[in-house]
Protein backbone atom coordinates (compact mmCIF):
# COMPACT_ATOMS: atom_id res chain seq x y z
CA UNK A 1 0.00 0.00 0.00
CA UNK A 2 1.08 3.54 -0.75
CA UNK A 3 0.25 6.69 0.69
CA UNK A 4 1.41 10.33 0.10
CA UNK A 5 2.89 13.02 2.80
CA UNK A 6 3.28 15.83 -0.24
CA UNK A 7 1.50 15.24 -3.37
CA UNK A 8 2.42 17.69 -6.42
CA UNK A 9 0.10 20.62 -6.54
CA UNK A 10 0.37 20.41 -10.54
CA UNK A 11 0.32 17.02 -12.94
CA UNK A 12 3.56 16.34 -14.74
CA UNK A 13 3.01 16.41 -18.56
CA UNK A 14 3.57 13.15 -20.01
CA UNK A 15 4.23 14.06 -23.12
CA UNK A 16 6.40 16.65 -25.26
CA UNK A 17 4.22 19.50 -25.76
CA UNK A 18 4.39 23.11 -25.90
CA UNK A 19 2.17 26.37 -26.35
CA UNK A 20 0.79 27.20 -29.63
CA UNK A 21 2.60 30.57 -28.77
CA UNK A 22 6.11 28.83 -28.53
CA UNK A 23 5.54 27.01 -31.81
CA UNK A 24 4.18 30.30 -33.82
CA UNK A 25 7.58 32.14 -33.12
CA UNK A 26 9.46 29.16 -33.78
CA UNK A 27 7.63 28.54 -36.83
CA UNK A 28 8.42 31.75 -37.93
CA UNK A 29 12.47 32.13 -37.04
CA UNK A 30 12.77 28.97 -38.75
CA UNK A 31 10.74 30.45 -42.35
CA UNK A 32 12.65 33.34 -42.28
CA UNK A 33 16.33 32.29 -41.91
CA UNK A 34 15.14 29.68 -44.66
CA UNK A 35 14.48 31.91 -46.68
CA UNK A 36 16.30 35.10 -45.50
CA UNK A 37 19.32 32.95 -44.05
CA UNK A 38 21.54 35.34 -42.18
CA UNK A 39 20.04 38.63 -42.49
CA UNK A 40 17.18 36.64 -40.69
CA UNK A 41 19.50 35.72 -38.19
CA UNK A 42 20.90 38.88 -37.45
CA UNK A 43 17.79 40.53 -37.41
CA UNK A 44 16.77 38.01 -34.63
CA UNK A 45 19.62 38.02 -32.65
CA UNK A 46 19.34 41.71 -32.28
CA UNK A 47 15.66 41.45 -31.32
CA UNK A 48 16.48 38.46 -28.74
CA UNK A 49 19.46 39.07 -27.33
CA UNK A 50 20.42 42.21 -28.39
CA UNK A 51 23.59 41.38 -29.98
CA UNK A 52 24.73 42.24 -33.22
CA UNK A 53 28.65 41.97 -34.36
CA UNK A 54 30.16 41.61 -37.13
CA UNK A 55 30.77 38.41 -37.34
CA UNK A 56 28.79 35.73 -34.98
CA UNK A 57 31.50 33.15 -35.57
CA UNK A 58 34.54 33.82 -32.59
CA UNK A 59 38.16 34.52 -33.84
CA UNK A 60 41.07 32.91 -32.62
CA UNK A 61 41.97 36.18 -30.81
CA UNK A 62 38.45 36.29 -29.64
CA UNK A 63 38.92 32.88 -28.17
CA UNK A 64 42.25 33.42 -26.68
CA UNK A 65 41.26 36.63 -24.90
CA UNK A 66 38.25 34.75 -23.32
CA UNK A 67 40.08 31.92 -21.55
CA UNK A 68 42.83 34.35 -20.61
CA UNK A 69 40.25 35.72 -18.96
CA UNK A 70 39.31 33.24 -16.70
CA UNK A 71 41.01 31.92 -13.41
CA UNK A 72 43.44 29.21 -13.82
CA UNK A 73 41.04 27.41 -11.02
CA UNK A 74 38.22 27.67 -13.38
CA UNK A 75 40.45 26.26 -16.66
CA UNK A 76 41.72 23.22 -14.59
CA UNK A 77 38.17 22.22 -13.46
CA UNK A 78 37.07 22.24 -16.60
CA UNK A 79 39.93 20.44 -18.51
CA UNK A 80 39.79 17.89 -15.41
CA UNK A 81 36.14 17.04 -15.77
CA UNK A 82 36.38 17.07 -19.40
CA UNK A 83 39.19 14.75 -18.74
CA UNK A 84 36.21 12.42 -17.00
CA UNK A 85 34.05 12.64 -19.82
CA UNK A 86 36.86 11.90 -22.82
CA UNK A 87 37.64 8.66 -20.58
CA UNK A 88 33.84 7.28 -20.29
CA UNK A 89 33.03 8.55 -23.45
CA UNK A 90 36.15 6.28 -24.80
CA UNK A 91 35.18 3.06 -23.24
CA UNK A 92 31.96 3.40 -24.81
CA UNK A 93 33.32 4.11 -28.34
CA UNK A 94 35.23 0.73 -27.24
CA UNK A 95 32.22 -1.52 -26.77
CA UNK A 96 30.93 -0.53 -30.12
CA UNK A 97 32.30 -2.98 -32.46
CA UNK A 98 32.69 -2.99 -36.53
CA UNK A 99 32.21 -6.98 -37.93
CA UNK A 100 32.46 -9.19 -40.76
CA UNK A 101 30.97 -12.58 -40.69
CA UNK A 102 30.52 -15.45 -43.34
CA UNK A 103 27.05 -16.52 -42.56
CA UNK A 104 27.46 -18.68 -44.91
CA UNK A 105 29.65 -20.72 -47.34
CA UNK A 106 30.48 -17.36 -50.07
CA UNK A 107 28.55 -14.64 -48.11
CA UNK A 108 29.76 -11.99 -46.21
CA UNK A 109 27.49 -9.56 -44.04
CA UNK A 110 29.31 -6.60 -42.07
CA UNK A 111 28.15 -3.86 -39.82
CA UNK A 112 30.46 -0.45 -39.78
CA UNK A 113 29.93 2.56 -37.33
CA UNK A 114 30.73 5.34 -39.22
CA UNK A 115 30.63 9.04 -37.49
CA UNK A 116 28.12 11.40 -38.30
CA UNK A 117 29.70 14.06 -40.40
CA UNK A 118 28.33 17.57 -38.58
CA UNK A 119 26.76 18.27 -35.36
CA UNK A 120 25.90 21.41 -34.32
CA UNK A 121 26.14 21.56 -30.19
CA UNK A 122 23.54 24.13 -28.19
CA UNK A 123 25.24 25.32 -25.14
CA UNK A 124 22.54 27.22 -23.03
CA UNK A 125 23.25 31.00 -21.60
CA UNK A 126 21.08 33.22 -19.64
CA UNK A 127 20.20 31.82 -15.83
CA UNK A 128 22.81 29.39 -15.91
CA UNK A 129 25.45 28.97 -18.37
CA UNK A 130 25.95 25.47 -18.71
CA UNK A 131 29.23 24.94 -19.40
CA UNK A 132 28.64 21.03 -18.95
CA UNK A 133 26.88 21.21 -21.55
CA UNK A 134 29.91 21.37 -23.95
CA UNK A 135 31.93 18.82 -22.13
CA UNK A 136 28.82 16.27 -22.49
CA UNK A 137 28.12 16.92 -26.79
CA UNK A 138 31.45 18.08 -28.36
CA UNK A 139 34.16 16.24 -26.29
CA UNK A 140 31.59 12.84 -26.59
CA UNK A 141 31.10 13.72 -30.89
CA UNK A 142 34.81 13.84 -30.95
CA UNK A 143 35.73 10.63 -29.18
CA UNK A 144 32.35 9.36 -31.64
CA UNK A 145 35.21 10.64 -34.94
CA UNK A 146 32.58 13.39 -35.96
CA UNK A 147 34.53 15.52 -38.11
CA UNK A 148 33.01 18.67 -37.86
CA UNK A 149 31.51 19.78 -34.36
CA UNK A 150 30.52 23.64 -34.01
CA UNK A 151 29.06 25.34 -31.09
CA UNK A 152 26.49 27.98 -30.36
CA UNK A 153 26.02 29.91 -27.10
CA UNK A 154 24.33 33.07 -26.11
CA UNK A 155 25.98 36.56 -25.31
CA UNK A 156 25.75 37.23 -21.88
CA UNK A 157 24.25 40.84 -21.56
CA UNK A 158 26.19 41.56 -24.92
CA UNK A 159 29.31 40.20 -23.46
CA UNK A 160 31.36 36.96 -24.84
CA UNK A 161 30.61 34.19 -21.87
CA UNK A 162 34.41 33.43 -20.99
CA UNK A 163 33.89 30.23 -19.89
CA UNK A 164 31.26 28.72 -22.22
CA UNK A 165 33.45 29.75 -25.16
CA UNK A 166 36.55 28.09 -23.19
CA UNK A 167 34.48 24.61 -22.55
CA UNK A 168 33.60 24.19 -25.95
CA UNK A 169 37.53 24.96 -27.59
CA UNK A 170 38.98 22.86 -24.92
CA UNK A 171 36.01 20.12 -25.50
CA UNK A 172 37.23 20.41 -29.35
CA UNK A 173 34.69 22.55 -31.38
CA UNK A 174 35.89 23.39 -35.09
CA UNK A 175 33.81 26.38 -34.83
CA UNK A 176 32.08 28.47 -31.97
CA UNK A 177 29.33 31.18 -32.69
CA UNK A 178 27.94 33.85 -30.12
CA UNK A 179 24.40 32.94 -31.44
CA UNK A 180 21.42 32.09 -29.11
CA UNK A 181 18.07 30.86 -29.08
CA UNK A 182 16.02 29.71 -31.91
CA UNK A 183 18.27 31.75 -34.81
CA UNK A 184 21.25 29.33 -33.68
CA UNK A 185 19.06 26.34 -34.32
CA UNK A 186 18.06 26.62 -37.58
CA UNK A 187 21.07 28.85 -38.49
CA UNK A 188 23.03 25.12 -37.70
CA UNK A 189 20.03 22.82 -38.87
CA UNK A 190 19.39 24.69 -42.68
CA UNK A 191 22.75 26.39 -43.33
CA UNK A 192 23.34 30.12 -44.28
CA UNK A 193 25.87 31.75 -46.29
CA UNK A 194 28.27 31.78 -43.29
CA UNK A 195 27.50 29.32 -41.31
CA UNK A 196 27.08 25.47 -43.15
CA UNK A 197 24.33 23.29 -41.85
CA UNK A 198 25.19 20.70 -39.47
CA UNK A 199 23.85 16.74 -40.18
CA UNK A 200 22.37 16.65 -36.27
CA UNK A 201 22.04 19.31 -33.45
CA UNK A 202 22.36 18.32 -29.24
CA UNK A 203 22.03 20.00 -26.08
CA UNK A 204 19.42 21.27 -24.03
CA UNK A 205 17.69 24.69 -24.09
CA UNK A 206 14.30 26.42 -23.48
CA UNK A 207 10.95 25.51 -24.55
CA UNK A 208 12.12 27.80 -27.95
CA UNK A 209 15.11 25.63 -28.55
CA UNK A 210 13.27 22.43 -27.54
CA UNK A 211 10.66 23.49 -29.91
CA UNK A 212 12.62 24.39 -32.65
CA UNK A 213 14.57 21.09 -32.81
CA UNK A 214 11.40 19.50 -32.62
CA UNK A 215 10.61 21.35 -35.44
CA UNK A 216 13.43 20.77 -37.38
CA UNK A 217 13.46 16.79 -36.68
CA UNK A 218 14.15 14.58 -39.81
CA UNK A 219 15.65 17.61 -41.44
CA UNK A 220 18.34 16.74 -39.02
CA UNK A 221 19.07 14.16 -36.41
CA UNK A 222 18.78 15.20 -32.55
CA UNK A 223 19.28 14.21 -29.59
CA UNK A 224 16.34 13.79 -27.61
CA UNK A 225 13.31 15.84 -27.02
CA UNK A 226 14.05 16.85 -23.36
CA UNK A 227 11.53 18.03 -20.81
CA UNK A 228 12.36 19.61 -17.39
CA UNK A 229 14.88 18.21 -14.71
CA UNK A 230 13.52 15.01 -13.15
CA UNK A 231 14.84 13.28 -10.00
CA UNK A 232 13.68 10.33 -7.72
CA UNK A 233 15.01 9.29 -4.60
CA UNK A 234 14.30 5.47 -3.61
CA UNK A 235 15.31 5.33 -0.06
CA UNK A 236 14.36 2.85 3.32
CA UNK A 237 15.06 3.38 7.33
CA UNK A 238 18.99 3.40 6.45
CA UNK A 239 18.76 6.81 4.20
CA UNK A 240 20.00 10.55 5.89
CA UNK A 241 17.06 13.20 5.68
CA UNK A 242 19.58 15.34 5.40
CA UNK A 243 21.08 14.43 2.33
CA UNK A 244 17.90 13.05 0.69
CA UNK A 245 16.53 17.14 0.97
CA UNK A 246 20.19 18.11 -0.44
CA UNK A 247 20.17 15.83 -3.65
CA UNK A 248 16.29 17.14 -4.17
CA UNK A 249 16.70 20.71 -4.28
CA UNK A 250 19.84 20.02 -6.42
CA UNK A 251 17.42 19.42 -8.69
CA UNK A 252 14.68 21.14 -7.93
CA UNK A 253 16.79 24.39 -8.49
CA UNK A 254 17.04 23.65 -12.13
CA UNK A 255 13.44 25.53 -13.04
CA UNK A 256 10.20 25.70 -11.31
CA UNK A 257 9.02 22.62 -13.64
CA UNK A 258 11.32 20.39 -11.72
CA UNK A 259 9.67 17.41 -10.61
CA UNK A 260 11.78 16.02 -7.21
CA UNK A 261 10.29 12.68 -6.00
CA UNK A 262 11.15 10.63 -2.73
CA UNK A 263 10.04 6.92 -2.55
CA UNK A 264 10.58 5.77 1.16
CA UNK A 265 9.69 2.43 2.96
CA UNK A 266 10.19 4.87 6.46
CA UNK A 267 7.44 7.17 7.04
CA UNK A 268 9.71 8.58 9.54
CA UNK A 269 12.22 9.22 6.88
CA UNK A 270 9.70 10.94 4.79
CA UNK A 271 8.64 13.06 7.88
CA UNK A 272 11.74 14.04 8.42
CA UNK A 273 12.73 15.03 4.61
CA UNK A 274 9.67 17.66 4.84
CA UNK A 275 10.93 19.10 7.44
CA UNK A 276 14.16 19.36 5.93
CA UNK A 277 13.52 20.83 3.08
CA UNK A 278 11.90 23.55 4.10
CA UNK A 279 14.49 24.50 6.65
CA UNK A 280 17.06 23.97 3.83
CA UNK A 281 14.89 26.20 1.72
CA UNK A 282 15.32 29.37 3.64
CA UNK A 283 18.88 30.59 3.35
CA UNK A 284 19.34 29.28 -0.46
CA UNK A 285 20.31 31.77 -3.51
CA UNK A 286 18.34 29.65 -6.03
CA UNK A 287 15.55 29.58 -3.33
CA UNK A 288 12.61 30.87 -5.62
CA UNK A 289 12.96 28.62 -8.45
CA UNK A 290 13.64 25.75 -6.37
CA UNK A 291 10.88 26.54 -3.99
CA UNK A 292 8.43 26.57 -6.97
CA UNK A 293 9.12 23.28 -8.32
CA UNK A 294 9.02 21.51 -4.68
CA UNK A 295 5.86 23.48 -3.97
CA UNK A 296 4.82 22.17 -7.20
CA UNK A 297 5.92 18.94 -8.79
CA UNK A 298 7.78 17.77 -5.40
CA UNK A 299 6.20 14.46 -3.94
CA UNK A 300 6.77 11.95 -1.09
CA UNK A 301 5.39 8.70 -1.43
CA UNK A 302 5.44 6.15 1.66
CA UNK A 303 5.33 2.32 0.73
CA UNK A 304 5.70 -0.67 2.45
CA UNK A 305 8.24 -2.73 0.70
CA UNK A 306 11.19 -1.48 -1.60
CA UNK A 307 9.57 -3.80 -4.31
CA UNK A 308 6.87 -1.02 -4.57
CA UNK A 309 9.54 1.33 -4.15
CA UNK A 310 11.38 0.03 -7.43
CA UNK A 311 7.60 -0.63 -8.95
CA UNK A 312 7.00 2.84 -8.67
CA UNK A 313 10.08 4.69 -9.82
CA UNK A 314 10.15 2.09 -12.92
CA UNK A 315 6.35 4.18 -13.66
CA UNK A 316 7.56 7.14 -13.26
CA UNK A 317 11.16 6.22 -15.35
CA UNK A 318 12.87 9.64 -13.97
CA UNK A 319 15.71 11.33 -15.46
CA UNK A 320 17.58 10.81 -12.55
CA UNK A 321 17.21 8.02 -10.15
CA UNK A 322 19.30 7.57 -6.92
CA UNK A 323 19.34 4.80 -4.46
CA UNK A 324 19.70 5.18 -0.85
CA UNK A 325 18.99 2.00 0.85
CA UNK A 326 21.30 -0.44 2.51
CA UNK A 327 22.20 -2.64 -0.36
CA UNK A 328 21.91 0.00 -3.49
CA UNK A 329 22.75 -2.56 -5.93
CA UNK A 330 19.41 -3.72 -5.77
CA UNK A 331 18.32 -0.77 -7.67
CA UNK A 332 20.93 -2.07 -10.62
CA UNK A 333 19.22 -5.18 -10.83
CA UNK A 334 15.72 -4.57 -10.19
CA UNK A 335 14.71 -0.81 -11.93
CA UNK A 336 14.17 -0.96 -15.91
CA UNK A 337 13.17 2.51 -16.47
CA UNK A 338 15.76 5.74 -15.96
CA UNK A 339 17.88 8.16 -17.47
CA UNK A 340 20.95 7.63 -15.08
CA UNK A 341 21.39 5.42 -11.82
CA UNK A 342 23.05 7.14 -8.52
CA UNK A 343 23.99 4.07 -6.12
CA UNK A 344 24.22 4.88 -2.72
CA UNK A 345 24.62 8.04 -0.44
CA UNK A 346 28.50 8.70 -1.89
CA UNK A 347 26.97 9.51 -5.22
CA UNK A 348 24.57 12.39 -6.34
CA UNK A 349 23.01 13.30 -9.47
CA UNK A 350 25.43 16.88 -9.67
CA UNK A 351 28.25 14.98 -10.03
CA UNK A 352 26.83 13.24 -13.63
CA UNK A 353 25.26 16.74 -14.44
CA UNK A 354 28.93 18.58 -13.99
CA UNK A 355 32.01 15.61 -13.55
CA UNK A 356 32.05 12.80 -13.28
CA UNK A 357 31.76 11.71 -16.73
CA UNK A 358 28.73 9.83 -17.83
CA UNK A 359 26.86 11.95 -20.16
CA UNK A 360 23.95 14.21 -18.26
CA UNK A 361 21.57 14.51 -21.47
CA UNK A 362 18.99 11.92 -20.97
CA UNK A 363 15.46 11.24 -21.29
CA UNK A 364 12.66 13.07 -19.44
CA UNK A 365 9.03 12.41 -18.73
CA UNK A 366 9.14 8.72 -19.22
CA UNK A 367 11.05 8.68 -22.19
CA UNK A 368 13.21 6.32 -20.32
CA UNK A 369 10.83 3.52 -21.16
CA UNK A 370 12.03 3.56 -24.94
CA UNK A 371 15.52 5.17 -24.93
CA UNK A 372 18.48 5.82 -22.69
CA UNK A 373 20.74 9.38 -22.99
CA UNK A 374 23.04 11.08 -25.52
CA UNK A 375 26.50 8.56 -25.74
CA UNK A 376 28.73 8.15 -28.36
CA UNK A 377 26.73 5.30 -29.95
CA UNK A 378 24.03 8.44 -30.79
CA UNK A 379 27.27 10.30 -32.91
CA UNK A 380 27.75 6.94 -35.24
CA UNK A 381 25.69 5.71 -37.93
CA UNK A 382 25.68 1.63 -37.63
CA UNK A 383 25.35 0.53 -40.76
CA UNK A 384 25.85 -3.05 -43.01
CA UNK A 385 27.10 -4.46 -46.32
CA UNK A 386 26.56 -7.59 -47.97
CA UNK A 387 28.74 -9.49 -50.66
CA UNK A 388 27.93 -12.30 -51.83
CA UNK A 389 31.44 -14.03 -53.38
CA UNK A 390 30.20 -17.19 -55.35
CA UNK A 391 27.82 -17.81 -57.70
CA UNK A 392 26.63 -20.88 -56.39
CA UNK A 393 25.97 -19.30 -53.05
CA UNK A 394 24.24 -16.10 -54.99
CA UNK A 395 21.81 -18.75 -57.11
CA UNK A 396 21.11 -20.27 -53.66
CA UNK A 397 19.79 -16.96 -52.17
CA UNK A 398 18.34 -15.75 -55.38
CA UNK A 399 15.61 -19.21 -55.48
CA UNK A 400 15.09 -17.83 -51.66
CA UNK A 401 14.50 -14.08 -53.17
CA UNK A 402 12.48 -15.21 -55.46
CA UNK A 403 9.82 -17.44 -53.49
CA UNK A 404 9.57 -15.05 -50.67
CA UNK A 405 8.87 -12.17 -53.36
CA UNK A 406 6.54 -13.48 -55.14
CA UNK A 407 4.24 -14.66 -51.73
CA UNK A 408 4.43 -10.75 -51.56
CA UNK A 409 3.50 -10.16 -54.82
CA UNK A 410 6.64 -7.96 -55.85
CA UNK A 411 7.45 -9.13 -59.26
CA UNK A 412 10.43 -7.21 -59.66
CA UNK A 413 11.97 -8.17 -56.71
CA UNK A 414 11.78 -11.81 -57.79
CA UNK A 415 13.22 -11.24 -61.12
CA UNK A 416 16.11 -10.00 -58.98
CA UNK A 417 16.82 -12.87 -57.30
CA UNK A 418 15.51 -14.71 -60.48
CA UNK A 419 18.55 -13.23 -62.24
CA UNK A 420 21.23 -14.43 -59.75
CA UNK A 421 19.96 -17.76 -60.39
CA UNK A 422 20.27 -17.32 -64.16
CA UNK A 423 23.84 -15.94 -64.01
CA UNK A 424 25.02 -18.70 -62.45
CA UNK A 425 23.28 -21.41 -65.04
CA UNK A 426 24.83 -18.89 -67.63
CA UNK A 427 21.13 -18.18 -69.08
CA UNK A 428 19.14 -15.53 -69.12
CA UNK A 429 15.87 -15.50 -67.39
CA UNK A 430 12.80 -17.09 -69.27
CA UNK A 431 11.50 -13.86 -68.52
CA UNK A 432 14.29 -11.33 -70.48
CA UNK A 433 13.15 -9.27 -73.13
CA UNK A 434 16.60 -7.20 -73.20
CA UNK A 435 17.78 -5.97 -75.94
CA UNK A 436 21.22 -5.91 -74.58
CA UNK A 437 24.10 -8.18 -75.43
């Protein structure tokens, strides 16, 4: 049985949506820079952001000046946890293997991973520059091979963001644009005279940018369509209140959307939480957005076994789910549905949102049931070949071809396989009316 001590005060969408507002002005960005291109782009970056240089793409100089800028402090922590990300990123590219197989006697069948070509990386401004954001897409598309990787990121009250820019050249970007906002997605997705289109775009954003890539899907690859911050906390009698109200407002802080969910088997633990979270509440900076999503989308859920506990968080299939109960492993075995898996009380979601390397673009509201997050797998194109090396083994296949064809009616397809068969007779098909030869 299952009761709540907080319910949410609003109901999580469960699917990708937004306002017919949002998708009006997206609609329209995106028809004007395709057909204006990047007078259309200037004329919306100067209406959005109010920035309007020369030349959106940085310099060298430009680049250089920003990260001597910046605090060595603030260069080594990002080098270090890009450092993190390169090495999980790497051991991914690893486990994805190219093959070649003789299936049988004279054929071949193959699978390559080949890079995508172009991808365009969205690194967010405004609130909260997320400089993670360019360690997670561009250093993970260049372990992937891609080629080409270029970045876009927002001025910063008409001022080149130091460290954004310095995260995305040290993460490996062949090009990095002060652009924002809807105007740098399409500007990457359709191509303009200066700035050539990009094969697939990644990285999180507002509702505009979300909207816009949704927009834009099948014109280009992305990388998921991403909701708000989600995190659930699956914890018994063992679990600190303490910590439990920590690792929620971590999240909760991320916009007033933020849905922060406890699952406890201790009603005392949940008790205590509330209580916690309040008190923790009242002397942080982020305080109003975090308050809002608690006050909002923030639940605790009492159960009696940690069987429910997993039930539950496998319906919900957060972004984020953490375990704090005595054996965490548990969780590793018994949960089917997340984004990302925190084990134990030593772990927390901010380190795989900032450091510690796993990727922190994943699936939100339940989109964990069908897919997992951005890795370097999403940057390759698996693809196969066939050769077939005999003729005895091509006749073989072709009688096959031809059968199964024809039970589907598709004539042509037959004579295909109809034609292997032939070859290796060294007649033609009772069917040829060629002129050729």
């Amino acid at each position: 049985m299952k009761y709540h001590l907080k319910q949410a005060a609003q109901q999580t969408h469960s699917v990708q949506s937004s306002t017919p507002q949002v998708r009006e002005v997206v609609e329209n960005v995106i028809a004007q820079i395709r057909s204006q291109g990047d007078a259309a782009v200037r004329e919306f970056s100067t209406k959005f952001d109010q920035w309007s240089p020369d030349s959106f793409r940085l310099s060298q100089q430009q680049i250089d000046a920003a990260i001597a800028r910046l605090p060595e402090q603030t260069l080594a922590d990002i080098r270090a946890a890009q450092v993190n990300v390169r090495r999980f990123a790497e051991l991914q590219r690893a486990s994805v293997s190219d093959f070649e197989s003789e299936v049988q006697p004279g054929i071949f069948l193959g699978q390559k991973n080949i890079p995508i070509n172009a991808v365009g990386a969205y690194i967010p401004g405004g609130r909260y520059p997320l400089l993670a954001s360019a360690h997670m897409i561009i250093t993970t598309a260049k372990v992937a091979g891609v080629k080409r990787v270029i970045a876009c990121t927002p001025p910063n009250r008409g001022a080149i963001p130091d460290a954004s820019v310095a995260a995305a050249y040290f993460a490996g970007a062949d090009e990095i644009y002060l652009l924002g906002g809807v105007q740098a997605v399409a500007a990457m997705a359709i191509g303009t005279a200066t700035i050539d289109r990009v094969d697939m775009l990644a990285g999180p954003g507002n509702a505009y940018v979300a909207e816009a890539k949704r927009q834009l899907f099948g014109e280009v690859g992305i990388d998921l369509f991403a909701g708000p911050t989600e995190v659930l906390i699956i914890a018994d009698e063992t679990a600190d209140p303490f910590t439990i109200a920590v690792d929620l407002i971590s999240q909760a802080e991320h916009g007033p959307d933020s849905p922060a969910v406890l699952v406890t088997t201790s009603r005392k633990v949940g008790e205590q939480v509330l209580k916690e979270m309040e008190l923790q509440m009242s002397n942080l900076v982020t305080r109003e957005i975090a308050a809002a999503a608690w006050r909002d989308f923030g639940e605790i859920i009492v159960v009696d076994t940690l069987t429910e506990a997993f039930d539950i968080s496998d319906q919900y299939g957060s972004e984020h789910v953490q375990a704090f109960i005595a054996e965490p492993r548990q969780a590793l075995t018994a949960l089917t549905n997340y984004g990302a898996l925190f084990l134990g009380e030593n772990t927390c979601v901010s380190f795989g949102d900032k450091v510690i390397g796993t990727n922190h673009v994943l699936p939100t509201r339940g989109a964990s049931r069908y897919t997992g997050g951005l890795w370097v797998g999403k940057f390759l194109k698996t693809v196969t070949y066939q050769e077939i090396r005999s003729l005895p083994a091509s006749a073989a296949m072709g009688e096959l071809c031809g059968r199964a064809s024809r039970a589907e009616n598709f004539e042509g397809h037959a004579r295909s396989g109809d034609l292997r068969v032939a070859r290796a007779k060294g007649v033609k098909p009772e069917w040829a009316l060629t002129s050729i030869g």
